[in-house]
N, C-alpha and C. Protein backbone atom coordinates (compact mmCIF):
# COMPACT_ATOMS: atom_id res chain seq x y z
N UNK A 1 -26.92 -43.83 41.85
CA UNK A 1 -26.96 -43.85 43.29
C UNK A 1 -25.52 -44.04 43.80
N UNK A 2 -24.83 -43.03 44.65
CA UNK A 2 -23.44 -43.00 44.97
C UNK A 2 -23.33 -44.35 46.17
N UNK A 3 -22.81 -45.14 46.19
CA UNK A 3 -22.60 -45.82 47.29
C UNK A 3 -20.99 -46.43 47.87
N UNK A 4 -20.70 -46.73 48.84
CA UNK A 4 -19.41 -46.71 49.76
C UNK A 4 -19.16 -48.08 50.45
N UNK A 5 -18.42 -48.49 50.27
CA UNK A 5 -17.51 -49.38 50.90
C UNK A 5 -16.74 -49.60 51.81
N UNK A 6 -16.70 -49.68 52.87
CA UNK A 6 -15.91 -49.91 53.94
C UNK A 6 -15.56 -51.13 54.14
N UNK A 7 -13.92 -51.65 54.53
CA UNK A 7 -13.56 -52.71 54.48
C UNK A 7 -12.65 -52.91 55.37
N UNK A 8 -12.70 -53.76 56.41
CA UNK A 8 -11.47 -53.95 57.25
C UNK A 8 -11.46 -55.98 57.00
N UNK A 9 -10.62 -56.35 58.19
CA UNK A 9 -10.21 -57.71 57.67
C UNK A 9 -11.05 -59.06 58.00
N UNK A 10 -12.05 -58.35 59.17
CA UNK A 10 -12.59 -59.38 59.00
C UNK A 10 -14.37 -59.26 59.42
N UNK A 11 -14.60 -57.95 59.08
CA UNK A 11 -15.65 -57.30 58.73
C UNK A 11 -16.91 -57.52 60.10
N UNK A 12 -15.78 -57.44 61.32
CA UNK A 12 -17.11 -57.51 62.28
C UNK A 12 -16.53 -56.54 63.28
N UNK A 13 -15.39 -55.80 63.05
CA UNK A 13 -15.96 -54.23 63.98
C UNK A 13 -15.31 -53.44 63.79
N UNK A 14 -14.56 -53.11 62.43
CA UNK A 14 -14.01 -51.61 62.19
C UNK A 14 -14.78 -51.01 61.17
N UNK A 15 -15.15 -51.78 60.48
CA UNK A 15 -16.29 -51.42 58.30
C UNK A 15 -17.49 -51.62 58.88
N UNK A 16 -17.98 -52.74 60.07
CA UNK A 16 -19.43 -52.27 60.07
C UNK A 16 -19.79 -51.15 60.62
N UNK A 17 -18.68 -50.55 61.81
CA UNK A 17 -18.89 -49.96 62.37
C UNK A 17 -18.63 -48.66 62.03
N UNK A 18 -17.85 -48.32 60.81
CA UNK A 18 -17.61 -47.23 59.84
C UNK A 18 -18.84 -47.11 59.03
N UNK A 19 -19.91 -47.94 58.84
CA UNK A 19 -20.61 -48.22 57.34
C UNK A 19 -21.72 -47.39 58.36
N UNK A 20 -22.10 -47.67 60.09
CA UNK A 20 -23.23 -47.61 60.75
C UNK A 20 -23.11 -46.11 60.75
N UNK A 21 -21.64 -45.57 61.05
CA UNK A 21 -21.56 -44.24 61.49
C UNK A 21 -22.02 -43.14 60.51
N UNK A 22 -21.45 -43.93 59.08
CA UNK A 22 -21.73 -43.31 58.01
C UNK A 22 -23.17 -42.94 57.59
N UNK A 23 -23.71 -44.49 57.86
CA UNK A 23 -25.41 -43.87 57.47
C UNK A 23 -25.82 -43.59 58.41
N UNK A 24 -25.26 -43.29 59.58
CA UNK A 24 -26.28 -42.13 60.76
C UNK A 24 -26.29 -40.85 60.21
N UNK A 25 -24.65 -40.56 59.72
CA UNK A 25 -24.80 -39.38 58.51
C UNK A 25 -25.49 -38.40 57.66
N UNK A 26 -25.65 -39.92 56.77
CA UNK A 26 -26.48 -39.69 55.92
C UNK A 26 -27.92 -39.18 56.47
N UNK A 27 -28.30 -40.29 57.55
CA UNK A 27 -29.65 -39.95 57.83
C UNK A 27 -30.09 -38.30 58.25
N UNK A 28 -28.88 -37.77 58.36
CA UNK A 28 -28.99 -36.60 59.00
C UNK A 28 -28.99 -35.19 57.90
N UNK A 29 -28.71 -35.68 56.58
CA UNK A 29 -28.51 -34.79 55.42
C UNK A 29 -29.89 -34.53 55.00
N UNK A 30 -29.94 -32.87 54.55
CA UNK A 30 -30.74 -32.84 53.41
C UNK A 30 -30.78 -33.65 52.34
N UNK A 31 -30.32 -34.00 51.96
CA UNK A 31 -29.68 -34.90 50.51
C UNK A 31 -30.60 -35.91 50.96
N UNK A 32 -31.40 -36.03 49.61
CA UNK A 32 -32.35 -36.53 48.82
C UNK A 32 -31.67 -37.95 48.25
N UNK A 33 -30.87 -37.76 47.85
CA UNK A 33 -30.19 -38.97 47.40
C UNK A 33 -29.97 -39.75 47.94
N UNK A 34 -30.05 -41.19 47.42
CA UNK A 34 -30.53 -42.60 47.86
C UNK A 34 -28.56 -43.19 47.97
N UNK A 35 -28.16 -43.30 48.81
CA UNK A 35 -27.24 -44.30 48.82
C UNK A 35 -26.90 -45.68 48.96
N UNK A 36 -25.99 -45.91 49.10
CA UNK A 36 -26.02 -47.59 49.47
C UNK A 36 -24.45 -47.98 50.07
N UNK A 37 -24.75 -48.06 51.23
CA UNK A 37 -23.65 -48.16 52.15
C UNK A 37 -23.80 -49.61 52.47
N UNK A 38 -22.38 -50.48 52.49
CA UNK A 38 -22.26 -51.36 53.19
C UNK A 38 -20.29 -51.38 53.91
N UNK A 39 -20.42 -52.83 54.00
CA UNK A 39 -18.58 -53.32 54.66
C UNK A 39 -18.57 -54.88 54.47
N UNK A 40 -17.36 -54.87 54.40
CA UNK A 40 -16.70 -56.10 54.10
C UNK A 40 -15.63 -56.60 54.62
N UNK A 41 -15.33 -57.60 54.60
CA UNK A 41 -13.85 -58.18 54.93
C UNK A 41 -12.66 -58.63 53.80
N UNK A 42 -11.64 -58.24 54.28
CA UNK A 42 -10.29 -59.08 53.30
C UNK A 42 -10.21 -60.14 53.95
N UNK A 43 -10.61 -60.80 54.97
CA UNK A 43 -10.51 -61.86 55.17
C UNK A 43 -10.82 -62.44 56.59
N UNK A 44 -12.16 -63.18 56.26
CA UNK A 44 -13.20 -63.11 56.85
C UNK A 44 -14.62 -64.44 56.16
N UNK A 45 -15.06 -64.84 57.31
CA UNK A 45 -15.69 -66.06 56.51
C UNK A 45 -17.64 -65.52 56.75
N UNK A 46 -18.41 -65.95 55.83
CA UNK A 46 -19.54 -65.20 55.50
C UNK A 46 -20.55 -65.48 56.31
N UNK A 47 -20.76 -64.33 56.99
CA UNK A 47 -22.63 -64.43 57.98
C UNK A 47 -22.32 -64.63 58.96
N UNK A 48 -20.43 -64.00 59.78
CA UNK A 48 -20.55 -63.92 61.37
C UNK A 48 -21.46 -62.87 61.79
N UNK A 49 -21.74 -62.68 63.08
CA UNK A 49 -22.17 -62.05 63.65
C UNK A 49 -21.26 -60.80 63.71
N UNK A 50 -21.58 -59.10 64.05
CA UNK A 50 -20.76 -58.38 64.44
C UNK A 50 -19.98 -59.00 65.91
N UNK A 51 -18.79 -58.68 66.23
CA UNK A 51 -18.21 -58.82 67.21
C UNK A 51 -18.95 -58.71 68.62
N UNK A 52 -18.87 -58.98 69.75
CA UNK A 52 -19.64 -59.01 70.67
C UNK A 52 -19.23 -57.15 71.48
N UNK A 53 -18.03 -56.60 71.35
CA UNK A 53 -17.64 -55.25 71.96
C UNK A 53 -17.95 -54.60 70.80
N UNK A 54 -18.14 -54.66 69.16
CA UNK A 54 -18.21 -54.23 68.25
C UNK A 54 -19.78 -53.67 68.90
N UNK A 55 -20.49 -54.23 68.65
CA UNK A 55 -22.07 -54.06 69.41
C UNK A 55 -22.40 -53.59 70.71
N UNK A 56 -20.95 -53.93 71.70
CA UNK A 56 -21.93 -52.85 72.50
C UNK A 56 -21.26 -51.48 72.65
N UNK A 57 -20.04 -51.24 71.66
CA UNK A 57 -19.30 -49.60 71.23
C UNK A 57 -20.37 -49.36 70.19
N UNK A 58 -20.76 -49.79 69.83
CA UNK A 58 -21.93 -49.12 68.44
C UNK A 58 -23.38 -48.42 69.71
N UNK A 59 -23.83 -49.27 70.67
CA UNK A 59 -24.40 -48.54 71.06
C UNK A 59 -24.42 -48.10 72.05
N UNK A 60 -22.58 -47.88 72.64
CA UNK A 60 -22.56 -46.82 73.16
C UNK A 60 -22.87 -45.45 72.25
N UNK A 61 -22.57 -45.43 71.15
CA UNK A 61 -23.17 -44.16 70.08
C UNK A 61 -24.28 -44.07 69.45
N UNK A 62 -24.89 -45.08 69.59
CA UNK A 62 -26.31 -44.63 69.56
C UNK A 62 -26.94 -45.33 68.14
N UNK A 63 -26.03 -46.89 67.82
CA UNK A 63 -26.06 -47.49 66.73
C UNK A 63 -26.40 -48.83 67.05
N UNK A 64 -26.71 -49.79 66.36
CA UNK A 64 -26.91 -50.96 66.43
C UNK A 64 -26.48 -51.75 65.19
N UNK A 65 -25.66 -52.77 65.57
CA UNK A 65 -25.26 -53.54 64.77
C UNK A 65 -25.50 -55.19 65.16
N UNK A 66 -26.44 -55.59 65.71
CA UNK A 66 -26.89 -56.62 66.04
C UNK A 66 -27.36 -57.45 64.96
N UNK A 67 -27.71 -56.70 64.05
CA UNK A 67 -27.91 -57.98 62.35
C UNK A 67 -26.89 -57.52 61.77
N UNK A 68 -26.06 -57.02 61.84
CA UNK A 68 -24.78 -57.13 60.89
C UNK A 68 -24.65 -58.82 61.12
N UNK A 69 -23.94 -59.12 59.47
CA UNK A 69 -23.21 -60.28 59.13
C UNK A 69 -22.31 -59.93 58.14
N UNK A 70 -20.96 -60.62 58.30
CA UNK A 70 -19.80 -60.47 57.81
C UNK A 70 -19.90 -60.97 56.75
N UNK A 71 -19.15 -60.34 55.14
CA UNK A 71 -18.88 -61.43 54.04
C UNK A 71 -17.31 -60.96 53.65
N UNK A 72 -17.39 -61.56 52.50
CA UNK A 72 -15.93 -60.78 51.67
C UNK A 72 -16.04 -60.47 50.67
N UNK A 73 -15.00 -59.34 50.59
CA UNK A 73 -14.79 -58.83 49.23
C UNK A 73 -14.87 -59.59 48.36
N UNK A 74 -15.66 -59.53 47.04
CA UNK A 74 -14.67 -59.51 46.14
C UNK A 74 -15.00 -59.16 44.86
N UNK A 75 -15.24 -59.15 43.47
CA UNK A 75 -14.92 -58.72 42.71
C UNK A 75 -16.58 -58.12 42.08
N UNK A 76 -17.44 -58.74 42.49
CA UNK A 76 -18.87 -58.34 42.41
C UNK A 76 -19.41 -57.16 42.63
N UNK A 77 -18.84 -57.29 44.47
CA UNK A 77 -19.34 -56.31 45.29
C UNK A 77 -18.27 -55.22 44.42
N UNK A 78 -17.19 -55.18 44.65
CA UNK A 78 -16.20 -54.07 44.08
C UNK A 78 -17.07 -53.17 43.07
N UNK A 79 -17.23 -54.23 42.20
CA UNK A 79 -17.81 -53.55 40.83
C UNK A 79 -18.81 -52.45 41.10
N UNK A 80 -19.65 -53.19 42.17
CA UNK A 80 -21.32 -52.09 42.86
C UNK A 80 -20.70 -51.09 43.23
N UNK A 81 -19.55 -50.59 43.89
CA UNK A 81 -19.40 -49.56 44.65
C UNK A 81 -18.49 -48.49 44.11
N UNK A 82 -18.97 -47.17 44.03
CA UNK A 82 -18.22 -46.52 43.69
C UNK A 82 -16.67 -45.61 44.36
N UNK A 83 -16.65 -46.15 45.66
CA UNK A 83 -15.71 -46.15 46.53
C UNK A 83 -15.40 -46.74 47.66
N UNK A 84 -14.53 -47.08 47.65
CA UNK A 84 -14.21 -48.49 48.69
C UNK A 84 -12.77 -47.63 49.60
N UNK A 85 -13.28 -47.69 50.84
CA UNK A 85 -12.24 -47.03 52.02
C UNK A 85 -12.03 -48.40 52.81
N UNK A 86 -10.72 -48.23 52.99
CA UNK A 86 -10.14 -49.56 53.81
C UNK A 86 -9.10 -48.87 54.70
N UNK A 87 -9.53 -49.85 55.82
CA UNK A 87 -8.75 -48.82 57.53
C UNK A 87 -7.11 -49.26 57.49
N UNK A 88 -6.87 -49.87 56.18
CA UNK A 88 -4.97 -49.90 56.36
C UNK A 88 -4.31 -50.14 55.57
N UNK A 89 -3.37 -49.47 54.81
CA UNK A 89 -2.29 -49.67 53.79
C UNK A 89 -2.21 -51.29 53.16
N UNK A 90 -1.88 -52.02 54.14
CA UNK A 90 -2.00 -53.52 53.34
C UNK A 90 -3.34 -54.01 52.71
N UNK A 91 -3.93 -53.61 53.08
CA UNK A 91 -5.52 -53.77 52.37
C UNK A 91 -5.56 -52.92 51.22
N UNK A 92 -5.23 -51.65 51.39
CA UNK A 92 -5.17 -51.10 49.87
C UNK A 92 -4.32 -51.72 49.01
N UNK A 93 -3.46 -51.83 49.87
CA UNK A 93 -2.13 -52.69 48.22
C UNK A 93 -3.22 -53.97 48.31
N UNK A 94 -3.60 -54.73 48.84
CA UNK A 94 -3.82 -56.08 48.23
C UNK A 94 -5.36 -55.87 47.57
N UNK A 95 -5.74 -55.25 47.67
CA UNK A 95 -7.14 -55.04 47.13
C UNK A 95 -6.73 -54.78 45.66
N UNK A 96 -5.73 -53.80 45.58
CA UNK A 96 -5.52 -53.21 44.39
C UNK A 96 -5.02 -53.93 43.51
N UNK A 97 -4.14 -55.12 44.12
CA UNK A 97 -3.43 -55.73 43.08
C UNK A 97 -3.97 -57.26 42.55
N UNK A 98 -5.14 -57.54 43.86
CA UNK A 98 -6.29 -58.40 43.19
C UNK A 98 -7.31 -58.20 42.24
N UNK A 99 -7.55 -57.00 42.57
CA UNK A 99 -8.87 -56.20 41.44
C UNK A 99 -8.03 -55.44 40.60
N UNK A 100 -7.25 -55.25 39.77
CA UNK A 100 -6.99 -53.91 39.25
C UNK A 100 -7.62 -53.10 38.78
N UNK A 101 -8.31 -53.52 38.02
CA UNK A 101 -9.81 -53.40 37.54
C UNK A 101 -10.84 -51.85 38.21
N UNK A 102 -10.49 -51.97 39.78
CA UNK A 102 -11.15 -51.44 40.61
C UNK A 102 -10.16 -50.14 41.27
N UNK A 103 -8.95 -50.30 40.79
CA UNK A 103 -7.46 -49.36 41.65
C UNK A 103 -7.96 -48.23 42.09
N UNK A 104 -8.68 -47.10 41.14
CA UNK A 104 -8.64 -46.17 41.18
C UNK A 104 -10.06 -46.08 42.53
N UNK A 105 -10.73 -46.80 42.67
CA UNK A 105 -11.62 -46.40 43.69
C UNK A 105 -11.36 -46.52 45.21
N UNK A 106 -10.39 -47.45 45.02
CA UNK A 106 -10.04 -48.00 46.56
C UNK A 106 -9.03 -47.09 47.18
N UNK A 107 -9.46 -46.19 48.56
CA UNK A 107 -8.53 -45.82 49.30
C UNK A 107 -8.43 -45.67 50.83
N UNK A 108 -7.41 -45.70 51.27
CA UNK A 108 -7.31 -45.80 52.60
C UNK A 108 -8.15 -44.51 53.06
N UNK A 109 -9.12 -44.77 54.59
CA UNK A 109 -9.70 -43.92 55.07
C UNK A 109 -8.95 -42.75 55.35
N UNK A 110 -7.87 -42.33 55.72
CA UNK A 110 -7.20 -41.37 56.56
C UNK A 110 -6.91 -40.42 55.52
N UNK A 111 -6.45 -41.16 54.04
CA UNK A 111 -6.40 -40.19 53.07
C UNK A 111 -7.80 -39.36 53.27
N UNK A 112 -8.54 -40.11 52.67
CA UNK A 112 -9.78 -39.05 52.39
C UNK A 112 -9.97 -38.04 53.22
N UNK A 113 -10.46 -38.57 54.58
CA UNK A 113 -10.52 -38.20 55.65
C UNK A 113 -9.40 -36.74 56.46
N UNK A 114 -8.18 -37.08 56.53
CA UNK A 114 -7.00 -36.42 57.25
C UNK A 114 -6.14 -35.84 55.68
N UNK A 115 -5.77 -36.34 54.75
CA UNK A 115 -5.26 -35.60 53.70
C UNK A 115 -3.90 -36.43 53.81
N UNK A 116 -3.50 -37.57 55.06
CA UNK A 116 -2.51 -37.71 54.95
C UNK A 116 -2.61 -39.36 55.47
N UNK A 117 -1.68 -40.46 54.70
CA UNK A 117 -1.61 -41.65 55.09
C UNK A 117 -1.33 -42.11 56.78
N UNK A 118 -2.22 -42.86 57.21
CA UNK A 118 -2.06 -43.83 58.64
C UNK A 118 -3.07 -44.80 58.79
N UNK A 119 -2.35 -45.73 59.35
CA UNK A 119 -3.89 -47.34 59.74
C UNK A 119 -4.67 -47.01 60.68
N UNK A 120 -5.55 -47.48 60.66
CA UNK A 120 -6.53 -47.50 61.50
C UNK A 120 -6.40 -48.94 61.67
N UNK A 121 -5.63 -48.65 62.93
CA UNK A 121 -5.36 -50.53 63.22
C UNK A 121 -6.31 -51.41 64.06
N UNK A 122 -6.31 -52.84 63.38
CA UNK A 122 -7.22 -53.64 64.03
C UNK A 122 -6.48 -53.95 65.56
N UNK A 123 -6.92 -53.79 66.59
CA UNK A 123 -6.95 -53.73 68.00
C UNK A 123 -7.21 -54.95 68.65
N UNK A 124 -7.90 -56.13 67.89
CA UNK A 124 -8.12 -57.17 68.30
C UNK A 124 -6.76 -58.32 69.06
N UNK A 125 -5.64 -57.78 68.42
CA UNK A 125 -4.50 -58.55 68.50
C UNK A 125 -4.33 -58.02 70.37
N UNK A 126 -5.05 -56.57 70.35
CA UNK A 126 -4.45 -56.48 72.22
C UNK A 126 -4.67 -57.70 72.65
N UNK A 127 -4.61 -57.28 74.17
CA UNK A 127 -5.03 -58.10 75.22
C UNK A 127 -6.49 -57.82 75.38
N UNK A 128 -6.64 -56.97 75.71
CA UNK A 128 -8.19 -56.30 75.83
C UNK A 128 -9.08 -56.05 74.70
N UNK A 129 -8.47 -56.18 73.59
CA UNK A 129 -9.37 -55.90 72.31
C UNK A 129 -9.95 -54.58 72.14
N UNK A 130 -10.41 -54.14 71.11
CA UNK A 130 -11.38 -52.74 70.41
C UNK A 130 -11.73 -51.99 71.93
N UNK A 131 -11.48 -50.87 72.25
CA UNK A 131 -11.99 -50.25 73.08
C UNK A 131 -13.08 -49.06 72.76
N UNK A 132 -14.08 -48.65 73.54
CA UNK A 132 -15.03 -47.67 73.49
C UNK A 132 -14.42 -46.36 73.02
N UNK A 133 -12.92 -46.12 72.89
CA UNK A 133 -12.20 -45.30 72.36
C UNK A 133 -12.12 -45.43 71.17
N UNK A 134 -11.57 -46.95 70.63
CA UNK A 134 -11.47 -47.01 68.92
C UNK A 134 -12.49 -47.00 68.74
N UNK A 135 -13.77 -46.92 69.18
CA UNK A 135 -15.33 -46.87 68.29
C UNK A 135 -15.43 -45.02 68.07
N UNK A 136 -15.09 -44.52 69.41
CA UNK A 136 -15.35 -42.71 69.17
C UNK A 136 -13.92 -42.59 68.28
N UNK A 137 -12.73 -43.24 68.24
CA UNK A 137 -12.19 -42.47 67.19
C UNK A 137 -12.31 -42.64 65.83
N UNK A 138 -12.53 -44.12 65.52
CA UNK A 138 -13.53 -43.94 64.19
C UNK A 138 -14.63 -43.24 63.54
N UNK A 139 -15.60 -43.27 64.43
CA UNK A 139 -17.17 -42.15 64.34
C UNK A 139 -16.22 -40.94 64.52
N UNK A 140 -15.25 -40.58 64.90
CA UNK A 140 -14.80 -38.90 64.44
C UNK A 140 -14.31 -38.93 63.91
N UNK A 141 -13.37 -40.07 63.21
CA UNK A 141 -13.09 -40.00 61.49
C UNK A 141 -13.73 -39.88 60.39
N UNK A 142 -15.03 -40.34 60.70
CA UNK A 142 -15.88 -40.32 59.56
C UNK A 142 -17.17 -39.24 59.86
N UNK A 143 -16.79 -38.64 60.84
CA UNK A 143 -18.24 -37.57 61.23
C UNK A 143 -17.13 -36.30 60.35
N UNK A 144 -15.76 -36.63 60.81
CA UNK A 144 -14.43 -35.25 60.33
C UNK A 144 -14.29 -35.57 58.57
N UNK A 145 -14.79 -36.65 58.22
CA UNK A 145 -14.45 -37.15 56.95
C UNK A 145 -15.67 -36.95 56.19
N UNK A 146 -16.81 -36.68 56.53
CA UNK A 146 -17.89 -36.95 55.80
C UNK A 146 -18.26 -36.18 54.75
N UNK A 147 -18.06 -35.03 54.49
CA UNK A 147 -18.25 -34.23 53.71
C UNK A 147 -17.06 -34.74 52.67
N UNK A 148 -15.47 -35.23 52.74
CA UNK A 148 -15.20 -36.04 51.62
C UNK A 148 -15.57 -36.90 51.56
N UNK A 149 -15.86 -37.70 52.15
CA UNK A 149 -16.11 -39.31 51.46
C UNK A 149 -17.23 -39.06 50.55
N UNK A 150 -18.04 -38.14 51.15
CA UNK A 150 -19.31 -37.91 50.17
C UNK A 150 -19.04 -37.16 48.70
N UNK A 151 -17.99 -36.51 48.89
CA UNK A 151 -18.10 -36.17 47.45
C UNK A 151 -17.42 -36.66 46.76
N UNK A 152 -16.47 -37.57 46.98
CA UNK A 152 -15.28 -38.45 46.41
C UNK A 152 -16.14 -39.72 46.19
N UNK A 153 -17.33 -40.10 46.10
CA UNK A 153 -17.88 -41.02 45.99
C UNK A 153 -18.92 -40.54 44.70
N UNK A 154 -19.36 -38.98 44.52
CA UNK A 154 -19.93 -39.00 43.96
C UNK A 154 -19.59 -38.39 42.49
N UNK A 155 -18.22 -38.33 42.61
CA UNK A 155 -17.28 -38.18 41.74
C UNK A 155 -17.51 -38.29 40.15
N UNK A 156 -17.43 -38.11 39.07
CA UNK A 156 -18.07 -38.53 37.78
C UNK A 156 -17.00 -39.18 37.09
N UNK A 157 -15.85 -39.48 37.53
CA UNK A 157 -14.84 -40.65 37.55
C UNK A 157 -15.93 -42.14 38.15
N UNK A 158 -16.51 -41.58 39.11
CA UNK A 158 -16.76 -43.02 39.96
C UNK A 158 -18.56 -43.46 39.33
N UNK A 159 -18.32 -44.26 38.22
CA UNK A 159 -19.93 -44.07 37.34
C UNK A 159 -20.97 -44.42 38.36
N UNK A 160 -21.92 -43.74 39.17
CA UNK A 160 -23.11 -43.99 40.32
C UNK A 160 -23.58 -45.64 39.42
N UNK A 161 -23.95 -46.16 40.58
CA UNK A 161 -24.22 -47.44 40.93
C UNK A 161 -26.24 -47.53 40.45
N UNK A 162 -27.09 -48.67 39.88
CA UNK A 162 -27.96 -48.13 39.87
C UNK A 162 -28.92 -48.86 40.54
């Protein structure tokens, strides 16, 4: 069973909200195949709530993330997943150089996605925080990405999960 990882830092509104878009996706495929999508945090404490704008940009698109709860990475979950996308360069280096174990699965979204390195930066630091914009430009990263992430996950490098 191919399954995906999404990870930002503190796992209550860029990875859940990548993980939701993703299995609207899915839900929408012929494909028979059973996945297993979740998200995580690099750093992040376990069973927050999604963000309060995280939830209501999710359903401005037509998602709900009202039982999302936040945990963290780490070396368990890694192991379950056969690809782990993280929204920014410092998360890939530190992921990579905590797990090594795991290097080859972990990559920044934009690669997969665009073919070419950039963050998908956490927005929280504004003044105003995550806007109804960073929710549609994520969901068109991964609606523009979906056809790789899906096959870069199901990769026979990446041994399916069972």
């Amino acid at each position: 069973m191919p399954s995906v990882l999404f990870v930002c830092t503190g796992n209550r509104y860029r990875s859940p909200l990548a993980a939701a878009v993703f299995t609207k996706c899915l839900e929408k495929t012929e494909d028979k195949v059973e996945w297993k999508v979740g998200s995580a945090g690099t750093w992040t404490e376990l069973g927050l709530p999604a963000d309060r704008r995280a939830i209501r940009d999710a359903k401005s698109l037509g998602l709900d993330l009202r039982s999302h709860r936040s945990r963290q990475v780490d070396a368990g979950l890694l192991s379950r997943c056969n690809l782990v996308l993280v929204m920014e360069t410092g998360q890939k280096e530190a992921l990579q150089v905590e797990f090594p174990q795991e290097r080859e699965k972990i990559h920044l979204l934009s690669e997969v996605v665009a073919g070419h390195s950039y963050d998908f930066l956490d927005s929280f630091d504004d003044i105003e925080g995550p806007s109804q914009d960073d929710a549609r430009e994520l969901s068109n990263l991964i609606l523009d990405g979906f056809t790789n992430i899906c096959e870069l996950a199901k990769r026979p490098e990446y041994p399916q999960t069972e």
